[in-house]
Protein backbone atom coordinates (compact mmCIF):
# COMPACT_ATOMS: atom_id res chain seq x y z
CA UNK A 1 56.86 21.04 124.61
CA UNK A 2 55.76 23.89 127.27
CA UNK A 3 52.08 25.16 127.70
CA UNK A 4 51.91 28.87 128.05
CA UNK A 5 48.42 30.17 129.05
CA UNK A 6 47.80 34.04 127.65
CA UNK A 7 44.93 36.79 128.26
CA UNK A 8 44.06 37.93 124.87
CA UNK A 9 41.88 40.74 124.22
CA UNK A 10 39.51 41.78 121.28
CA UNK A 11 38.42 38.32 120.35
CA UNK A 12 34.85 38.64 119.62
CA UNK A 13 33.98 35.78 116.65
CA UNK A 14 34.92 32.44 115.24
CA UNK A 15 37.18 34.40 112.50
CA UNK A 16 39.15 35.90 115.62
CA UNK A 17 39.93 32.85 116.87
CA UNK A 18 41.08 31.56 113.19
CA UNK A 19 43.53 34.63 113.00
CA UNK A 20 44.97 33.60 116.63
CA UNK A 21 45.50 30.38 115.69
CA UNK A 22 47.07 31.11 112.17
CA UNK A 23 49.15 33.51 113.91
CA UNK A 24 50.70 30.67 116.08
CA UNK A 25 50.84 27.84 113.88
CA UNK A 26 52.90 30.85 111.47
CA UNK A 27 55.68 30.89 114.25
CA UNK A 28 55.49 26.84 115.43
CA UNK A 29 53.27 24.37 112.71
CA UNK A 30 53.57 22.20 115.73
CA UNK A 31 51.67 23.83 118.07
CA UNK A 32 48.72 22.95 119.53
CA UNK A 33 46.74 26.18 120.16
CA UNK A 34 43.24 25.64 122.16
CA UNK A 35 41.40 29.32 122.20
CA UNK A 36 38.40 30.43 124.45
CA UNK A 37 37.09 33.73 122.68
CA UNK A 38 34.48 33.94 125.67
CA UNK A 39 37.08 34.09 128.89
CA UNK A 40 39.92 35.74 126.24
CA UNK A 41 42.53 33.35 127.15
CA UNK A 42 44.72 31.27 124.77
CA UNK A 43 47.24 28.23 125.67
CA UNK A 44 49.75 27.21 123.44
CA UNK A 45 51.78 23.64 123.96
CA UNK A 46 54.39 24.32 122.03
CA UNK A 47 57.72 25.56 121.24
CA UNK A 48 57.56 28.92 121.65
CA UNK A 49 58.37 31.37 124.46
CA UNK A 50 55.78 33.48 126.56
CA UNK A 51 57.04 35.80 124.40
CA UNK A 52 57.23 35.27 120.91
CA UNK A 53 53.65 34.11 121.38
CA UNK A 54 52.35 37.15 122.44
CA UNK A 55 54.11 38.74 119.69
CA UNK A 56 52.77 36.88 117.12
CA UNK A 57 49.05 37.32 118.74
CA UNK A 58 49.85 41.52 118.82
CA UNK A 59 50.70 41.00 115.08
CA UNK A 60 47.40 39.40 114.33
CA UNK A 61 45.94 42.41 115.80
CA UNK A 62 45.09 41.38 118.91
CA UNK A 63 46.41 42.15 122.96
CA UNK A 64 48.26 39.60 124.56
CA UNK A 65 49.79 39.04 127.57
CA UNK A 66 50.76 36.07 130.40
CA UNK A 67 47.56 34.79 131.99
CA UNK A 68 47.00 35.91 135.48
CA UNK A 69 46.27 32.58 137.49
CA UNK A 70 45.60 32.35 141.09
């Protein structure tokens, strides 16, 4: 498994963070998605590409894209 870090934005509650994580687990059951609503940034050890987990986060409603480290 590969961790991919993403910025998401529009996060604001606990029921945010639910959606983000439902969104994943939809894609990979296996994942393990740790989400910090505060900072907007989501990492995902799992299966799926940079990619397809930003696509699955857009489809929950939210914007996603890589993390910006450094």
């Amino acid at each position: 498994m590969a961790t991919i870090v993403l910025d998401v934005n529009g996060m604001t509650c606990d029921g945010c963070v639910k959606a983000v994580q439902k969104a994943i687990a939809a894609k990979d059951p296996n994942a393990v998605v740790v989400v910090n609503r505060i900072v907007g940034r989501v990492a995902v050890d799992g299966k799926l590409t940079l990619d397809e987990a930003a696509e699955a986060i857009r489809g929950a409603g939210y914007e996603a894209q890589a993390a910006v480290t450094g």
